[in-house]
PDB file of N, CA and C in Angstrom:
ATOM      1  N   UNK A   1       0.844  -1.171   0.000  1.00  0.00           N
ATOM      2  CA  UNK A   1       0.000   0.000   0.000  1.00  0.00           C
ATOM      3  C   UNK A   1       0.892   1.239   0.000  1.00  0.00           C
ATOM      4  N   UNK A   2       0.074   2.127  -0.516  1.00  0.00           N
ATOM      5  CA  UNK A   2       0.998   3.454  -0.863  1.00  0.00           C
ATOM      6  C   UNK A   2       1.620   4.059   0.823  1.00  0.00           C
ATOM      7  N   UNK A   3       2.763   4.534   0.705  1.00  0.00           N
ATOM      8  CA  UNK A   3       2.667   5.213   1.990  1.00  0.00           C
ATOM      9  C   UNK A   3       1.826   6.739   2.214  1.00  0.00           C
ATOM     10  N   UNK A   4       1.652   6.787   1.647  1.00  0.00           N
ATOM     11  CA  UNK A   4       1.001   8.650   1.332  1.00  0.00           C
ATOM     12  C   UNK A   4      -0.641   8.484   2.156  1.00  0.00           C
ATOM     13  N   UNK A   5      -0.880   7.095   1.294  1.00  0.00           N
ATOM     14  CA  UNK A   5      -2.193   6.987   1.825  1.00  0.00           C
ATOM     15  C   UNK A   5      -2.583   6.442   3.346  1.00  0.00           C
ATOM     16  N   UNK A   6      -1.516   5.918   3.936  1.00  0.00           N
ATOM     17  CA  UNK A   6      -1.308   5.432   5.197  1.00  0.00           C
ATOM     18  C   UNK A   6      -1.313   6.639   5.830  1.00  0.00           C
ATOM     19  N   UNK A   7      -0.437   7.419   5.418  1.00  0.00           N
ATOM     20  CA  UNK A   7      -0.239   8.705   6.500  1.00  0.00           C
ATOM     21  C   UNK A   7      -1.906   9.735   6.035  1.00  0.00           C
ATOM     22  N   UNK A   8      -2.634  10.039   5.096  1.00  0.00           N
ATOM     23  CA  UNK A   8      -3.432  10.422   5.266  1.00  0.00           C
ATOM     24  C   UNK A   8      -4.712   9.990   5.817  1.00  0.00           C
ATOM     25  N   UNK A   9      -4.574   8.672   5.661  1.00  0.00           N
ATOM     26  CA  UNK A   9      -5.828   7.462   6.969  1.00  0.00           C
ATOM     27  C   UNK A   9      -5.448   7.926   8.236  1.00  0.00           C
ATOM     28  N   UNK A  10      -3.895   7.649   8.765  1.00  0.00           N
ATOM     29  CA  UNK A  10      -3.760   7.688   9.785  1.00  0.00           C
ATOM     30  C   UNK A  10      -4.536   9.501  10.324  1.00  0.00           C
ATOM     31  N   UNK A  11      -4.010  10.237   9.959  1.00  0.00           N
ATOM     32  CA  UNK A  11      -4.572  12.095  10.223  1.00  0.00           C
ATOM     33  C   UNK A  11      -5.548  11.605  10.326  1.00  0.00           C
ATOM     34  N   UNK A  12      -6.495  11.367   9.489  1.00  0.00           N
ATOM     35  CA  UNK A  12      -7.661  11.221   9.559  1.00  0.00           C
ATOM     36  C   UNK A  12      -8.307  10.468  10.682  1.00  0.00           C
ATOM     37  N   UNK A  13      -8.252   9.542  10.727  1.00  0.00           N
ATOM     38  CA  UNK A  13      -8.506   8.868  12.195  1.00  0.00           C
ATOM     39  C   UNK A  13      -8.554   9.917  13.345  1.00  0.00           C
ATOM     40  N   UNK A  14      -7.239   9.869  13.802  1.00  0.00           N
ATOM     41  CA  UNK A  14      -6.513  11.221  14.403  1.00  0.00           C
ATOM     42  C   UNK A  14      -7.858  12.084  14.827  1.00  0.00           C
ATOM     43  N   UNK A  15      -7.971  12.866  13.474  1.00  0.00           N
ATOM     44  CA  UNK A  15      -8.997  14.099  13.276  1.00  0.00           C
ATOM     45  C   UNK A  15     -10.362  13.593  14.132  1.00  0.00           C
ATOM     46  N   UNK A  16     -11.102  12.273  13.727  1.00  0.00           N
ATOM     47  CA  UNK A  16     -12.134  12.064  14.467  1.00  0.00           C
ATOM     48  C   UNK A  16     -11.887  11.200  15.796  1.00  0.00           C
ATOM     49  N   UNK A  17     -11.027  11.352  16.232  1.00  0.00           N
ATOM     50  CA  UNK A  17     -10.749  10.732  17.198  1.00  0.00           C
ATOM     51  C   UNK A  17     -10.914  11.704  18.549  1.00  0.00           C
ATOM     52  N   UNK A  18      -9.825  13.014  18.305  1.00  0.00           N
ATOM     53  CA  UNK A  18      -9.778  13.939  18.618  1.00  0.00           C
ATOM     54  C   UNK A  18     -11.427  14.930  19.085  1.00  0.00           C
ATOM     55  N   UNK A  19     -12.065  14.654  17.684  1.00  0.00           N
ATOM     56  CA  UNK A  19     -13.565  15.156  17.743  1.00  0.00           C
ATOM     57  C   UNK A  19     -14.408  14.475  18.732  1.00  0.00           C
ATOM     58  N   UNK A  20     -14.454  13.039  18.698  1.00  0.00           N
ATOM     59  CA  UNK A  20     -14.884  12.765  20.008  1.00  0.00           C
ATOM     60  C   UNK A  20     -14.180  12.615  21.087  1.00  0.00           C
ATOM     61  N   UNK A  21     -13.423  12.711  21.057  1.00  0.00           N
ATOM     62  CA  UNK A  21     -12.617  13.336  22.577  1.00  0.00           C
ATOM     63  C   UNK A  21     -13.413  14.542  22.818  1.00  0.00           C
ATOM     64  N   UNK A  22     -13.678  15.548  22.469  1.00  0.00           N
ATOM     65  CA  UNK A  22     -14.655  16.492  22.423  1.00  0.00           C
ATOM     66  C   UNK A  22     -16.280  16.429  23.485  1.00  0.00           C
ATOM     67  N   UNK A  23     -16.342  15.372  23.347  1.00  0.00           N
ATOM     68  CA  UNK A  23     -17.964  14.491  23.836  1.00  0.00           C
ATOM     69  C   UNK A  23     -17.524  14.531  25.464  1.00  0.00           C
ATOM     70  N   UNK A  24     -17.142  14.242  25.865  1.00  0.00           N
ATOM     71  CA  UNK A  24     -16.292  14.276  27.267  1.00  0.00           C
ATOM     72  C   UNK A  24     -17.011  15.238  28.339  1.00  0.00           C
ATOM     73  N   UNK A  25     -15.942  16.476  27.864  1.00  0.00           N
ATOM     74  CA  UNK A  25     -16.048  18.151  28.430  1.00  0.00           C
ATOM     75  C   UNK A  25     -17.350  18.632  28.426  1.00  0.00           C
ATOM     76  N   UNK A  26     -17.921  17.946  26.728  1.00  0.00           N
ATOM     77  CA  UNK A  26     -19.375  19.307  26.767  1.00  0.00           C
ATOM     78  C   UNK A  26     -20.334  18.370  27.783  1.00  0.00           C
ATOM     79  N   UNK A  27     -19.880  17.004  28.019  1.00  0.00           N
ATOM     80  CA  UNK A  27     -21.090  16.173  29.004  1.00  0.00           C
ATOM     81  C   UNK A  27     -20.437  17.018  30.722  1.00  0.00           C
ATOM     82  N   UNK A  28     -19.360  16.644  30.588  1.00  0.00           N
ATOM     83  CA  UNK A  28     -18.924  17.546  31.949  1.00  0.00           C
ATOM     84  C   UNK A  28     -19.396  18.998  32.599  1.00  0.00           C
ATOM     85  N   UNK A  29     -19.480  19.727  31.288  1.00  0.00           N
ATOM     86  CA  UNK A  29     -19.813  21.385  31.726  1.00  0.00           C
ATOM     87  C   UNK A  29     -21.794  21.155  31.737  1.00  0.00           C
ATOM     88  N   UNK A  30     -22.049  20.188  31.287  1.00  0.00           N
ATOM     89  CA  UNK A  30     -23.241  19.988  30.777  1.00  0.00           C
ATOM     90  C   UNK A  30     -24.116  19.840  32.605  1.00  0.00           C
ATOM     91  N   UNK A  31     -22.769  18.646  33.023  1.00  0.00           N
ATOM     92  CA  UNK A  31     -23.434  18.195  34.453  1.00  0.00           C
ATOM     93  C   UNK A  31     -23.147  19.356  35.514  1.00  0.00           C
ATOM     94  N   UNK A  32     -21.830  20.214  35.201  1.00  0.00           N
ATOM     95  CA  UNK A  32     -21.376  21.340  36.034  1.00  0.00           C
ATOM     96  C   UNK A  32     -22.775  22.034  36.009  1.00  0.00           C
ATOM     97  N   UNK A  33     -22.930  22.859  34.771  1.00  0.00           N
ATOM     98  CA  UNK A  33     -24.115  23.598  34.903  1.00  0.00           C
ATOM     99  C   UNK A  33     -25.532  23.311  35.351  1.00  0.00           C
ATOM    100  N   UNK A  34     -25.424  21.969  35.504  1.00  0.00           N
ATOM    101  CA  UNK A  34     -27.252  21.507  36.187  1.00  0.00           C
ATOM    102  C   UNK A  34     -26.957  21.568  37.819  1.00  0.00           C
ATOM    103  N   UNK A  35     -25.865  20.585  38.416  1.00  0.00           N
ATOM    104  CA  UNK A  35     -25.597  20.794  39.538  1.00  0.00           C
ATOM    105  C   UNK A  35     -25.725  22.030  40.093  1.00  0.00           C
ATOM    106  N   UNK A  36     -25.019  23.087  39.390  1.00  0.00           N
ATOM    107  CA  UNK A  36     -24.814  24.643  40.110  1.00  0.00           C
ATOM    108  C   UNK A  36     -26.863  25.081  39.950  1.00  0.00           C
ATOM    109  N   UNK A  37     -27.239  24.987  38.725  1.00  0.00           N
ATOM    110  CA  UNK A  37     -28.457  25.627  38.849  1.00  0.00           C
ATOM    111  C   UNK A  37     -29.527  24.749  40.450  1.00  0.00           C
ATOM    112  N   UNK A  38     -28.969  23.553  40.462  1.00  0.00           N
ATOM    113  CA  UNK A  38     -29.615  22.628  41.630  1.00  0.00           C
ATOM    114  C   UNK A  38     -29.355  23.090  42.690  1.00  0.00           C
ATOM    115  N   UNK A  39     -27.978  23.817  42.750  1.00  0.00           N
ATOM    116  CA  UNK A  39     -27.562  24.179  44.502  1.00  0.00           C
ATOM    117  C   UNK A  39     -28.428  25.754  44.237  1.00  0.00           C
ATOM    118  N   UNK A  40     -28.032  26.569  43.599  1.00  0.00           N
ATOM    119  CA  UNK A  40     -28.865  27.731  43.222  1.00  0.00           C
ATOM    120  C   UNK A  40     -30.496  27.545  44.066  1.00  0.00           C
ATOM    121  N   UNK A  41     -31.244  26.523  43.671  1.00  0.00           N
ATOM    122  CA  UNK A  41     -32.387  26.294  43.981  1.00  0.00           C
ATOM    123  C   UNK A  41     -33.139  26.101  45.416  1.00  0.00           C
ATOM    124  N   UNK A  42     -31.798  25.754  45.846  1.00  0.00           N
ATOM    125  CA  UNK A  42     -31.505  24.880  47.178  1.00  0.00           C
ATOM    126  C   UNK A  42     -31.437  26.523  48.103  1.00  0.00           C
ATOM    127  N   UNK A  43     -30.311  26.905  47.422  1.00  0.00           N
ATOM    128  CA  UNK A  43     -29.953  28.128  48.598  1.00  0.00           C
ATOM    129  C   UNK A  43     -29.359  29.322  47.683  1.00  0.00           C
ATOM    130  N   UNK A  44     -30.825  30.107  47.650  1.00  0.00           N
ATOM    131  CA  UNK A  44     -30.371  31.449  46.499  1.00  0.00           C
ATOM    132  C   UNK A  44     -29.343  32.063  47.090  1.00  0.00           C
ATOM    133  N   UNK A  45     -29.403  32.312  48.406  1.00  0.00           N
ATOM    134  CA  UNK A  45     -28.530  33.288  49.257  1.00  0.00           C
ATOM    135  C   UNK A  45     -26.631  33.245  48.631  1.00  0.00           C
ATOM    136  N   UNK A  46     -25.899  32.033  47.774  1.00  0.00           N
ATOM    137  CA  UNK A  46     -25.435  31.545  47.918  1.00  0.00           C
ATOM    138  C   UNK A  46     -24.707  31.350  46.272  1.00  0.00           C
ATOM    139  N   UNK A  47     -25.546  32.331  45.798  1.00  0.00           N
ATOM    140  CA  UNK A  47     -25.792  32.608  44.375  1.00  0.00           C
ATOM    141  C   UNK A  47     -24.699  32.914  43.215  1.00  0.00           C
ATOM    142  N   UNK A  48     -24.115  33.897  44.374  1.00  0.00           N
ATOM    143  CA  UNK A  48     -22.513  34.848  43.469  1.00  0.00           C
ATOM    144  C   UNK A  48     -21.453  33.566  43.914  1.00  0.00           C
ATOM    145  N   UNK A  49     -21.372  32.929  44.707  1.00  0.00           N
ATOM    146  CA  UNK A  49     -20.226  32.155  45.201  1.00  0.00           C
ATOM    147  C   UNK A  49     -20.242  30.819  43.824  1.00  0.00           C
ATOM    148  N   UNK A  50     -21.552  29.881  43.915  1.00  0.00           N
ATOM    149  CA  UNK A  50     -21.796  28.957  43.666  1.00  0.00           C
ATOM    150  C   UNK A  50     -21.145  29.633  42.199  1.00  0.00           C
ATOM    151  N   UNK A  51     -22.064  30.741  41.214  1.00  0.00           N
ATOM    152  CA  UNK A  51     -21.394  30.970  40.211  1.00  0.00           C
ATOM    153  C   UNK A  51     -19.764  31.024  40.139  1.00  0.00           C
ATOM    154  N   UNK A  52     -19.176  31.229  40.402  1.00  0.00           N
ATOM    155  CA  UNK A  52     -17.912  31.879  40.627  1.00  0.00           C
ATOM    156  C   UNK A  52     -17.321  30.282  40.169  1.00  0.00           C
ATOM    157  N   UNK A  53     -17.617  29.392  41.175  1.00  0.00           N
ATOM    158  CA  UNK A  53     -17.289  28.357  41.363  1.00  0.00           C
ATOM    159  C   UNK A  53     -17.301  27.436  40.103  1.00  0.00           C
ATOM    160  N   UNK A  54     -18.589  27.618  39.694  1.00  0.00           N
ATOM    161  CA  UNK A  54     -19.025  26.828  38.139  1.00  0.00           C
ATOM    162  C   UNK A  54     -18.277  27.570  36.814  1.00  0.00           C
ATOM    163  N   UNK A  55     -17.786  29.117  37.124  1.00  0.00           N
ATOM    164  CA  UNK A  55     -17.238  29.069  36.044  1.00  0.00           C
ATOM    165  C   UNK A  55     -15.636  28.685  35.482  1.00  0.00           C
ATOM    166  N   UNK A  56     -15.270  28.263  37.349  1.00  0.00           N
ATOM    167  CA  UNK A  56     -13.882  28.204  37.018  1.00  0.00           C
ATOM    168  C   UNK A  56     -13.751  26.722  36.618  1.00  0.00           C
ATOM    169  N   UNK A  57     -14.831  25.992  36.958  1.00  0.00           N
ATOM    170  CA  UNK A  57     -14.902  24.228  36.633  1.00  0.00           C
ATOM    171  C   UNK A  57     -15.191  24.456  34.972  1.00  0.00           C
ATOM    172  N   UNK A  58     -16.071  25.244  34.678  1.00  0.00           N
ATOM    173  CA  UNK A  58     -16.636  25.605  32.895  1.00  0.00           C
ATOM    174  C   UNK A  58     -15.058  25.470  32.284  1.00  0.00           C
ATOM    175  N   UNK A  59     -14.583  26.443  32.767  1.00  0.00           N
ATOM    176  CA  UNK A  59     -12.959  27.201  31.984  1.00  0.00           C
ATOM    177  C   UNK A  59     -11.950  25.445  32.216  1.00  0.00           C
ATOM    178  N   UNK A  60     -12.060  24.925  33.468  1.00  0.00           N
ATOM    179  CA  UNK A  60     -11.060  23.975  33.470  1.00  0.00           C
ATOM    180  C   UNK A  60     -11.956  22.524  32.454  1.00  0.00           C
ATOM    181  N   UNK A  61     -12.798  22.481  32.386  1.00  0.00           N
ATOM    182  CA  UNK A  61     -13.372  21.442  31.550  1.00  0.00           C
ATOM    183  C   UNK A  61     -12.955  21.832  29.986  1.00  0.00           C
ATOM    184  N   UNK A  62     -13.267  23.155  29.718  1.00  0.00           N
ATOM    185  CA  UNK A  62     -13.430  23.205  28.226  1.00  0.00           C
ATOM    186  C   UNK A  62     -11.633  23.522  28.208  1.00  0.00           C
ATOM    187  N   UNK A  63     -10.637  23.539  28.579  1.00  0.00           N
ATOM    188  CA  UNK A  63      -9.604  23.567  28.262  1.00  0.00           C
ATOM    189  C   UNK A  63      -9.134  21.979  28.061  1.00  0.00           C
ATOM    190  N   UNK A  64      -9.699  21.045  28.232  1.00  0.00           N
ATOM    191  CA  UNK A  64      -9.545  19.542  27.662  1.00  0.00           C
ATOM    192  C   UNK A  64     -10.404  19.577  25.942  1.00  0.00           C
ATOM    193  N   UNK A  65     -10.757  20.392  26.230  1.00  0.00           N
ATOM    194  CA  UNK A  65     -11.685  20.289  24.568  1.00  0.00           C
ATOM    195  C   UNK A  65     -10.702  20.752  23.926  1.00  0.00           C
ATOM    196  N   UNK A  66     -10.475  22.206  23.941  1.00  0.00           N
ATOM    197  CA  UNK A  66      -9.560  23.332  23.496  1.00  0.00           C
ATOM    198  C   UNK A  66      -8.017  22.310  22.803  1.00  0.00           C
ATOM    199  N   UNK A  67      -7.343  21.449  23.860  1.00  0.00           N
ATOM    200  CA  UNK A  67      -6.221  20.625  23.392  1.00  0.00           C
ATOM    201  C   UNK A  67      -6.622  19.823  22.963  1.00  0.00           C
ATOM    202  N   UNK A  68      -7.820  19.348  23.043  1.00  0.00           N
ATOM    203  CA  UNK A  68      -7.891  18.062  21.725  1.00  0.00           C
ATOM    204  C   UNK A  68      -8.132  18.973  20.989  1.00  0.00           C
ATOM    205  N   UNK A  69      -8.534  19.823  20.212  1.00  0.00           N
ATOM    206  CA  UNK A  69      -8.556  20.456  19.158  1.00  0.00           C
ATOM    207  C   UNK A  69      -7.395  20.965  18.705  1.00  0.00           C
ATOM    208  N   UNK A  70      -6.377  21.316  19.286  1.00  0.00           N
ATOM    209  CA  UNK A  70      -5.293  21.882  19.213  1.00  0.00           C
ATOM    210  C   UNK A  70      -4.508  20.567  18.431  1.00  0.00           C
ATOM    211  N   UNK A  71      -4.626  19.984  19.637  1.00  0.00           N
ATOM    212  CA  UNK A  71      -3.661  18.590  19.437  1.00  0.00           C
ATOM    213  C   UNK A  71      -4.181  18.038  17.974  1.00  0.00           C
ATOM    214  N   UNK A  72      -5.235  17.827  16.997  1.00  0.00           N
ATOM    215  CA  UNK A  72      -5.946  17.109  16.381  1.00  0.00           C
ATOM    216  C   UNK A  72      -5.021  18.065  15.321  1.00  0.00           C
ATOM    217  N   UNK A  73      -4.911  19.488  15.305  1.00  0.00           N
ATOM    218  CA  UNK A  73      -4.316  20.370  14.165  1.00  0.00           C
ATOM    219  C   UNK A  73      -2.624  20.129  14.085  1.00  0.00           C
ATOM    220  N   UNK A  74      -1.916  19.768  15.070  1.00  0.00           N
ATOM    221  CA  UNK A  74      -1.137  19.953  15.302  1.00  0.00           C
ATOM    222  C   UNK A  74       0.112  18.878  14.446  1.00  0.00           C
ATOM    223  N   UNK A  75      -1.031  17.396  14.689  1.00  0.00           N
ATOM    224  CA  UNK A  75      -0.855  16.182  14.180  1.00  0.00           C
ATOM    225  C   UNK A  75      -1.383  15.711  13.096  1.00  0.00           C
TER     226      UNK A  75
END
């Protein structure tokens, strides 16, 4: 088999591999954001903190997305 075409299967793979690596984070920020709206519900008083909290979990989740995307271009 050609090598040309090996190395463009292989990227390719790669590419959707990478994409669902993707599936991960958005289920993660998905459960971050229900939890926080659940404690929200629980105890409004509690409101600015709880946010604060969910967005720094948002930012550390979607930076696993961010490098598989990176990583997927890179390779």
């Amino acid at each position: 088999m050609d090598t040309s075409l090996i190395a463009a299967l292989e990227g390719n793979i790669a590419t959707v591999g990478y994409g669902l690596a993707a599936i991960g984070p958005g289920i993660g920020i998905g459960i971050i954001v229900g939890k926080t709206a659940e404690a929200m519900a629980r105890q409004p008083e509690l409101r600015g903190q709880l946010q604060t909290t969910m967005f720094i979990g948002i930012a550390f989740t979607e930076i696993l997305t961010l490098l598989a995307i990176v990583t997927g271009f890179i390779f």
